[in-house]
PDB file of N, CA and C in Angstrom:
ATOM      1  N   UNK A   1      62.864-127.743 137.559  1.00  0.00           N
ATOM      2  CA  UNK A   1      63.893-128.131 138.486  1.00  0.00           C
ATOM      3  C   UNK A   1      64.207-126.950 139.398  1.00  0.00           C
ATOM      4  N   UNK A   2      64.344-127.220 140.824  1.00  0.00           N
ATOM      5  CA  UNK A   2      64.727-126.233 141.289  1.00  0.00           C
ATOM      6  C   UNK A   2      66.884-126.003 142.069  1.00  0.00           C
ATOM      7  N   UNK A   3      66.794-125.029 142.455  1.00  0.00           N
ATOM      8  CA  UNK A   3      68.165-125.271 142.506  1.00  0.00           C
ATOM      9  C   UNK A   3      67.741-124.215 144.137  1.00  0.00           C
ATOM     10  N   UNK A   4      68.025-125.039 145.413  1.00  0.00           N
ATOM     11  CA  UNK A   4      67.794-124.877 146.375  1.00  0.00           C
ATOM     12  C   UNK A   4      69.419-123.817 147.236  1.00  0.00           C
ATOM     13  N   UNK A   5      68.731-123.185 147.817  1.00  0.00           N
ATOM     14  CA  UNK A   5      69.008-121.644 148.522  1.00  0.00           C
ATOM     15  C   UNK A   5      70.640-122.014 149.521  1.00  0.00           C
ATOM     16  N   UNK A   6      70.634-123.444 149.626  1.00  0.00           N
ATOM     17  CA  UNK A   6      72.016-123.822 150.083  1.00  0.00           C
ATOM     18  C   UNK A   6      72.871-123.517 149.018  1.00  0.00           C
ATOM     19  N   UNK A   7      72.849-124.055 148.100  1.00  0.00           N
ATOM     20  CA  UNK A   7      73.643-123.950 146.306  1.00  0.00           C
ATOM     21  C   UNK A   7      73.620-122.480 146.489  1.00  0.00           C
ATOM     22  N   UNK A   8      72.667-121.777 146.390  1.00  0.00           N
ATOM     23  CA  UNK A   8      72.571-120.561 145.993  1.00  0.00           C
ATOM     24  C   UNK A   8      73.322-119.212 146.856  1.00  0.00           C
ATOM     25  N   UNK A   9      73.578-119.763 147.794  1.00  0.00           N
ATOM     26  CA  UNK A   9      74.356-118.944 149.259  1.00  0.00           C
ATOM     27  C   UNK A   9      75.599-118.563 149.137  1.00  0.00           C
ATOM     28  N   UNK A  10      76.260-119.613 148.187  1.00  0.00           N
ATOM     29  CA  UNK A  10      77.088-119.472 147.405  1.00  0.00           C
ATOM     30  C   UNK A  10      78.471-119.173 146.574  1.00  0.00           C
ATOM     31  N   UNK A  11      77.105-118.399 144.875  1.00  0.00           N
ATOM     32  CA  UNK A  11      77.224-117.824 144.003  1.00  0.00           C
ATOM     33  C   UNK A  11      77.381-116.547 144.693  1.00  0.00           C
ATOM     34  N   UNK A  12      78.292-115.806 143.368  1.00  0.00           N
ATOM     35  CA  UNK A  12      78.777-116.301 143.014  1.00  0.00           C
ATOM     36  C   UNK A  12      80.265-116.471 143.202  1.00  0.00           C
ATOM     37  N   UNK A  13      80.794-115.903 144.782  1.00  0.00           N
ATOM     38  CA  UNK A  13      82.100-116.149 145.104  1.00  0.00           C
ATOM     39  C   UNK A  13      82.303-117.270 145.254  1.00  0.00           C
ATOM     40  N   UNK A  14      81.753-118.295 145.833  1.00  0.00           N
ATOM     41  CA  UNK A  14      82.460-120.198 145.524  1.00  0.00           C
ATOM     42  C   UNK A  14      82.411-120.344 144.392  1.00  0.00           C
ATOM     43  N   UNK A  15      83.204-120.390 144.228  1.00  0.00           N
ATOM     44  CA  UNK A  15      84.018-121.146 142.788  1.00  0.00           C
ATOM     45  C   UNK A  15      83.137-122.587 142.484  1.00  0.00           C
ATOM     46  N   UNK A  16      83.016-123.207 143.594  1.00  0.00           N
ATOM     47  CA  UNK A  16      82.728-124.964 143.095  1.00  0.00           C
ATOM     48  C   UNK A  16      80.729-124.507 143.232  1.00  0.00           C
ATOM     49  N   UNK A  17      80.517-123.937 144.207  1.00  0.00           N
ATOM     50  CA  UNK A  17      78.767-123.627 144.127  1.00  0.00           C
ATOM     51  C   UNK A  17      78.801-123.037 142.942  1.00  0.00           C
ATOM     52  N   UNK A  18      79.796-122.054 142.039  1.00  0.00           N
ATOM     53  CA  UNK A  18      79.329-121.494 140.778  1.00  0.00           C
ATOM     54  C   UNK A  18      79.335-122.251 139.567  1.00  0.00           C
ATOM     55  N   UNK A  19      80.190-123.039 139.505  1.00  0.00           N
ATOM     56  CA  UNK A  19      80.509-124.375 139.050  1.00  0.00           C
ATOM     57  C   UNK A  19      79.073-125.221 138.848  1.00  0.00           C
ATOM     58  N   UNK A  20      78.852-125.596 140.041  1.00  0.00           N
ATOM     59  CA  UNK A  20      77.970-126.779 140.013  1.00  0.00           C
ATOM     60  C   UNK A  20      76.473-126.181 139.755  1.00  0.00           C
ATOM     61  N   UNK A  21      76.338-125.140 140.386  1.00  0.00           N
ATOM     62  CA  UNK A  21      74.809-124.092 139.815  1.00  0.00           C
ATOM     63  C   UNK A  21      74.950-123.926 138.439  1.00  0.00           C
ATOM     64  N   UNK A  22      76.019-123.650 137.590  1.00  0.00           N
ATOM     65  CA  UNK A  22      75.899-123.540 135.730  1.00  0.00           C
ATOM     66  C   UNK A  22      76.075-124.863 135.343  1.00  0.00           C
ATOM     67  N   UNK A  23      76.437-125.793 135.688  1.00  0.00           N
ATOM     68  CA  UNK A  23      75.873-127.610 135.473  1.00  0.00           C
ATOM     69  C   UNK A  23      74.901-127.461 135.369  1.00  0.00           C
ATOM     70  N   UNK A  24      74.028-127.363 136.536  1.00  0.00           N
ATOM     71  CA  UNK A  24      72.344-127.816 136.658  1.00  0.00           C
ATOM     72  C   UNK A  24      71.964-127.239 136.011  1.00  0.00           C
ATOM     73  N   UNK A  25      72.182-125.558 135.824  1.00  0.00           N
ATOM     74  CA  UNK A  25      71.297-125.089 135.037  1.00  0.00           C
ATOM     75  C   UNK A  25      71.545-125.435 133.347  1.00  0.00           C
ATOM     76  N   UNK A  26      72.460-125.808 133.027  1.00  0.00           N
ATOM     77  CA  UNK A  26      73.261-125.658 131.639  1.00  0.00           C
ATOM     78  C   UNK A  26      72.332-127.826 131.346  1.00  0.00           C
ATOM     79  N   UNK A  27      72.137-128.741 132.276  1.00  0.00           N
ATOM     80  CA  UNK A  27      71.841-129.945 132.263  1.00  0.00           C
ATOM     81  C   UNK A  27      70.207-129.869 132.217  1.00  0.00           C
ATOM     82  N   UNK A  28      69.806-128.962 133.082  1.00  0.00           N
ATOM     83  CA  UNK A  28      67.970-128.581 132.854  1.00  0.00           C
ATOM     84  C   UNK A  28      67.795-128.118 132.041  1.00  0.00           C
ATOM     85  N   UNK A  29      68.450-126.969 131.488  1.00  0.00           N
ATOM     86  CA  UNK A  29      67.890-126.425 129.904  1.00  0.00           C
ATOM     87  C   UNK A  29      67.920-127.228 129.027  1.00  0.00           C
ATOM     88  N   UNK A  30      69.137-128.491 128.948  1.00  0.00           N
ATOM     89  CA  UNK A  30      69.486-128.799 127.875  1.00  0.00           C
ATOM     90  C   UNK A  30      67.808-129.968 127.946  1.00  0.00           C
ATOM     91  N   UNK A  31      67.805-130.174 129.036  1.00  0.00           N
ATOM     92  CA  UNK A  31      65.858-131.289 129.246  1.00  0.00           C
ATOM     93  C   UNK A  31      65.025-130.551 128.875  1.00  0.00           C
ATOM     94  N   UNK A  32      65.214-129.363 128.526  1.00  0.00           N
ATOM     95  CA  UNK A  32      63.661-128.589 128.373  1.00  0.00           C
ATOM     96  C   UNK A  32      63.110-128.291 129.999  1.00  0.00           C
ATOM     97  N   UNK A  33      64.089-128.232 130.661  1.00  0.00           N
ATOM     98  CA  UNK A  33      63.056-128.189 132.085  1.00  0.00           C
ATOM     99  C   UNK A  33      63.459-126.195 132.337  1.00  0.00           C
ATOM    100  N   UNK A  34      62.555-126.157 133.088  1.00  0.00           N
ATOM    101  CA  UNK A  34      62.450-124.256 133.573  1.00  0.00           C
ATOM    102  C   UNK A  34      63.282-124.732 135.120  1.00  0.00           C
ATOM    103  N   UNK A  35      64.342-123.839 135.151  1.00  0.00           N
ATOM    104  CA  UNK A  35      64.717-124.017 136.633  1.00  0.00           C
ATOM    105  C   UNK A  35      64.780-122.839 136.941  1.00  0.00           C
ATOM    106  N   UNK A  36      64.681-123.176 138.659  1.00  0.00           N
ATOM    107  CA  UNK A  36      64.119-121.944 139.694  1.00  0.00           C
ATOM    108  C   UNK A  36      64.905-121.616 140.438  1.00  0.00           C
ATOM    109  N   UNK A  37      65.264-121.363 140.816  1.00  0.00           N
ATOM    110  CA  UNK A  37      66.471-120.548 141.844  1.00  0.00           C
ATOM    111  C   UNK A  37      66.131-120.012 142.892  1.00  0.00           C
ATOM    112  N   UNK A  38      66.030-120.560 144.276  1.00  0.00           N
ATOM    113  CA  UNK A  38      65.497-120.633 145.486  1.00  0.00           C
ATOM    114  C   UNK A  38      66.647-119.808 146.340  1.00  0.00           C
ATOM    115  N   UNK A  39      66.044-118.930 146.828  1.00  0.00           N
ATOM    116  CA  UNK A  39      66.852-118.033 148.257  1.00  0.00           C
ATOM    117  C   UNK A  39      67.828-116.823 147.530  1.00  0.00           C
ATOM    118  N   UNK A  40      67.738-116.305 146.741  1.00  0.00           N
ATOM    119  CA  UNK A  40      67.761-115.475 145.753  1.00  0.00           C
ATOM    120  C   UNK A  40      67.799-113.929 146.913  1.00  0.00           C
ATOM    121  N   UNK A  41      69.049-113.629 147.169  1.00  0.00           N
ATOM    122  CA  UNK A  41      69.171-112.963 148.406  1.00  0.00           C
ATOM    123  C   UNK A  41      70.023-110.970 147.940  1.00  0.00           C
ATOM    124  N   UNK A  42      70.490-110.953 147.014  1.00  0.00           N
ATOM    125  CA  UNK A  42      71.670-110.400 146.177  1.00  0.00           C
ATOM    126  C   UNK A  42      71.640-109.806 144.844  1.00  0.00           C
ATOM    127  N   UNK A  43      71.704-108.966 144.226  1.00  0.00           N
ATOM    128  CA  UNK A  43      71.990-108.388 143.096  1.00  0.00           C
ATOM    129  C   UNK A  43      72.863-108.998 142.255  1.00  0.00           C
ATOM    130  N   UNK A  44      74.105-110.236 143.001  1.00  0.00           N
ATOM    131  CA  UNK A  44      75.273-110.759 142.143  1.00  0.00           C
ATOM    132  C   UNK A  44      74.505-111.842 142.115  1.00  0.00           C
ATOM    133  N   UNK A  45      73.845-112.592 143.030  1.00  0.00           N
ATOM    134  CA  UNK A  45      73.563-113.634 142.420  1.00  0.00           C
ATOM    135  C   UNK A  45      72.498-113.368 141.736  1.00  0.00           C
ATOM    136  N   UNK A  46      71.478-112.915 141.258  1.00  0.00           N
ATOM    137  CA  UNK A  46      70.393-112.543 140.811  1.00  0.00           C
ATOM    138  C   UNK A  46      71.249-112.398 139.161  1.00  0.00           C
ATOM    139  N   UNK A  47      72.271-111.756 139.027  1.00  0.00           N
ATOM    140  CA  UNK A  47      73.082-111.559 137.680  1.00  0.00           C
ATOM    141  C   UNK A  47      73.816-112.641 137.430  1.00  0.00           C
ATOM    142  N   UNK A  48      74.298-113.232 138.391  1.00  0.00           N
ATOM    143  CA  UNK A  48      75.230-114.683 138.442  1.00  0.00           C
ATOM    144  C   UNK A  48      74.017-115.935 137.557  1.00  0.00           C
ATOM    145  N   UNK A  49      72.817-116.075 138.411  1.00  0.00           N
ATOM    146  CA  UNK A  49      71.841-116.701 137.392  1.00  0.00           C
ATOM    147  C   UNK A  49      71.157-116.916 136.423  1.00  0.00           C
ATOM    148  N   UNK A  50      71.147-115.210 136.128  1.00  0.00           N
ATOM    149  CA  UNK A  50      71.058-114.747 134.415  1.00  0.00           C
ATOM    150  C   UNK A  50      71.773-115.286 133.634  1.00  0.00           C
ATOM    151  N   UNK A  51      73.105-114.933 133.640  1.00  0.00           N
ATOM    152  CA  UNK A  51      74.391-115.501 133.493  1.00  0.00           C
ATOM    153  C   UNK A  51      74.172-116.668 132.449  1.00  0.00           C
ATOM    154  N   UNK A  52      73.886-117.100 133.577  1.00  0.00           N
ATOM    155  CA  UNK A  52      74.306-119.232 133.484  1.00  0.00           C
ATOM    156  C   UNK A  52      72.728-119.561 132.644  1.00  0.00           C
ATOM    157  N   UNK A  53      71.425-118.544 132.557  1.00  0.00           N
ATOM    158  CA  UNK A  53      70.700-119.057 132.116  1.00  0.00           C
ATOM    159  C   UNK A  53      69.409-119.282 132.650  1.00  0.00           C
ATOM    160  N   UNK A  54      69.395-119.346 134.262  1.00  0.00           N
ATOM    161  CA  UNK A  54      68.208-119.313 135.153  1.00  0.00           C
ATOM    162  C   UNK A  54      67.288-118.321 134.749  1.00  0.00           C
ATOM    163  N   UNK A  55      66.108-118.523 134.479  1.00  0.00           N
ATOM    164  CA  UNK A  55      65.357-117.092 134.171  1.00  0.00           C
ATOM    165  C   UNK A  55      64.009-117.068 135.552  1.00  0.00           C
ATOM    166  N   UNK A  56      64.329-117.819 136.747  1.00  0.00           N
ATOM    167  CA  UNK A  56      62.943-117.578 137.669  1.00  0.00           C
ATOM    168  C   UNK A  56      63.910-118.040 139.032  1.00  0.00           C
ATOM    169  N   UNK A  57      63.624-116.832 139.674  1.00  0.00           N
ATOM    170  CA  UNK A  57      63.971-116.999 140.509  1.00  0.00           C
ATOM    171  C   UNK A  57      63.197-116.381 141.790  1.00  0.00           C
ATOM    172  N   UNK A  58      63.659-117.028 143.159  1.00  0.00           N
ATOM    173  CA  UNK A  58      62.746-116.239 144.278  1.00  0.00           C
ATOM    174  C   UNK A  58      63.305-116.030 145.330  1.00  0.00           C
ATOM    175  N   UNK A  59      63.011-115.306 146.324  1.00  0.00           N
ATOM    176  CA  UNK A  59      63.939-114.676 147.858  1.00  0.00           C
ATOM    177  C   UNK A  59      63.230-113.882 147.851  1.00  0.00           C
ATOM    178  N   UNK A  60      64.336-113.359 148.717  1.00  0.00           N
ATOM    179  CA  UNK A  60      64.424-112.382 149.457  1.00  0.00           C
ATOM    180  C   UNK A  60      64.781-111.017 149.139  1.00  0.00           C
ATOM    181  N   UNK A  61      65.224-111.445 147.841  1.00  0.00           N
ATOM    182  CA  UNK A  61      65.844-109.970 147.681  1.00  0.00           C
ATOM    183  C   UNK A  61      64.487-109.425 146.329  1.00  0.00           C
ATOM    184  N   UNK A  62      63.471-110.003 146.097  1.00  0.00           N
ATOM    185  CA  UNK A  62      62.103-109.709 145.102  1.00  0.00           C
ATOM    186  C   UNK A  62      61.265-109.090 146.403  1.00  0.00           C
ATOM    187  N   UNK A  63      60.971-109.845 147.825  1.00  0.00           N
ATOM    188  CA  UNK A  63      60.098-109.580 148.282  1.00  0.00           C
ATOM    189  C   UNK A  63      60.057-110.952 149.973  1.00  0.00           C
ATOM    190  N   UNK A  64      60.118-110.240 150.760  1.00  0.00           N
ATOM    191  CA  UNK A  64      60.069-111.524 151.844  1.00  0.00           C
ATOM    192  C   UNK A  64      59.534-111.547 152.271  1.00  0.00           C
ATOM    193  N   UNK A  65      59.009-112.825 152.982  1.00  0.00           N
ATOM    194  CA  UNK A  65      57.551-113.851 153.529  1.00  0.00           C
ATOM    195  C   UNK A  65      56.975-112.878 154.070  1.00  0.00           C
ATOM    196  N   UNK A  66      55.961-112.789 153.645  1.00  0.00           N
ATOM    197  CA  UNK A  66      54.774-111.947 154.274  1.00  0.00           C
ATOM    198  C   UNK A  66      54.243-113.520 155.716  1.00  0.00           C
ATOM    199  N   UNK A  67      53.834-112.703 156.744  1.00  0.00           N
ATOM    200  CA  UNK A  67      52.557-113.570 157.676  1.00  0.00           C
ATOM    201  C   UNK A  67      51.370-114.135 157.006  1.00  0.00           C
ATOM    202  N   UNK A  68      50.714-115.149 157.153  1.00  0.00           N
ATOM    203  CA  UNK A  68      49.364-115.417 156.718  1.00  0.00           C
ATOM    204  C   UNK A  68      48.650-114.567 157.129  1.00  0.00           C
ATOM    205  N   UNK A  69      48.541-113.655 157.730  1.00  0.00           N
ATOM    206  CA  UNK A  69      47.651-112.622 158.221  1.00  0.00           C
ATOM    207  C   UNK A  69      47.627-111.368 157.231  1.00  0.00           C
ATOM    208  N   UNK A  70      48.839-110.851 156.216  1.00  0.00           N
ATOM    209  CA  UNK A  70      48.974-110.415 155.281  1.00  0.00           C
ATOM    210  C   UNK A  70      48.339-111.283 154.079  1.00  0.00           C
ATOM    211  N   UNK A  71      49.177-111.580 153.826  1.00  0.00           N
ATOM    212  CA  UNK A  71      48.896-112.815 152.446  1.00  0.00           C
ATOM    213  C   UNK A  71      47.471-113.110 152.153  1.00  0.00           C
ATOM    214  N   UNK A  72      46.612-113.578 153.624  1.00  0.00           N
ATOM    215  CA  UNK A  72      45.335-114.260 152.881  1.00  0.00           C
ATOM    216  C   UNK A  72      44.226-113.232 152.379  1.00  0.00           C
ATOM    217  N   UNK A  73      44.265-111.611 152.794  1.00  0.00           N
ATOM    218  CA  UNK A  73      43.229-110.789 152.456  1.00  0.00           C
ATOM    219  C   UNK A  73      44.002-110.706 151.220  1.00  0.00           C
ATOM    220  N   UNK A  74      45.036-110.998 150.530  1.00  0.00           N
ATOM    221  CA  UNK A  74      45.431-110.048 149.472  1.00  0.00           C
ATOM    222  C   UNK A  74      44.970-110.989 148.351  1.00  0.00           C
ATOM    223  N   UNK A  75      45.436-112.362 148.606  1.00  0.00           N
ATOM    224  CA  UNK A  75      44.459-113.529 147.921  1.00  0.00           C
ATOM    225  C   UNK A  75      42.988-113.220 147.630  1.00  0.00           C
ATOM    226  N   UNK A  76      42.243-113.338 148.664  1.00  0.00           N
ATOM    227  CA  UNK A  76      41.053-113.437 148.754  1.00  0.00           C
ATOM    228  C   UNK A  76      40.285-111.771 147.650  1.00  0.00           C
ATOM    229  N   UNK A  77      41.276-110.766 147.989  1.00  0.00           N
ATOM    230  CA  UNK A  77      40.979-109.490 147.706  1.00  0.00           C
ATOM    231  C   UNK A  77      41.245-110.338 145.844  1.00  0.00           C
ATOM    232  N   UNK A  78      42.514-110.414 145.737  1.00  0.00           N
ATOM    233  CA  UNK A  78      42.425-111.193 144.049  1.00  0.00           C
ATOM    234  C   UNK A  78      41.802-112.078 143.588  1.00  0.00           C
ATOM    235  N   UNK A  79      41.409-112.504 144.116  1.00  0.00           N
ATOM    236  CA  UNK A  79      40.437-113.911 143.769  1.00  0.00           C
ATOM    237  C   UNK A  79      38.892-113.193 143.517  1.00  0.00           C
ATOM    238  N   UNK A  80      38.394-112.433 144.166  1.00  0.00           N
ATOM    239  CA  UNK A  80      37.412-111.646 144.035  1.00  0.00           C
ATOM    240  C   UNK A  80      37.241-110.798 143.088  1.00  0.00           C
ATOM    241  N   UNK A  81      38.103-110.353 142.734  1.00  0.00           N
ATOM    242  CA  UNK A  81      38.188-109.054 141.287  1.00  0.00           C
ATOM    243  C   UNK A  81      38.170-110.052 140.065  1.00  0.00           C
TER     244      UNK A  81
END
């Protein structure tokens, strides 16, 4: 399940986005599902999602969009080794 970068904009000063992000995540664990945490921008929210249980998350604040002009030699360079 993912939990999309609007929700995530947020955490964790809204009260009701912090709220409703430890639902989903606290309602996906309880399915057995892995949830992801999209737009991941922050050090608080990055700890805010620990928190509640999220263990994968992605943004901006790990690493941001490389160009396809980056990206595809680094593929191709891994795919090869």
């Amino acid at each position: 399940m993912c939990i999309d970068r609007k929700l995530i904009s947020g955490v964790p000063q809204d009260t009701e986005a912090a709220g409703l992000a430890k639902a989903l995540i606290a309602l996906a664990r309880g399915m057995n599902f892995e949830v992801v945490a999209k737009g991941v921008e922050t050090h608080a929210q990055r700890e805010f999602l620990a928190e509640a249980g999220c263990r994968v998350c992605q943004g901006d604040l790990f690493r941001r969009a490389e160009p396809r002009t980056v990206v595809a030699p680094m593929l191709k360079a891994r795919l090869a080794a």
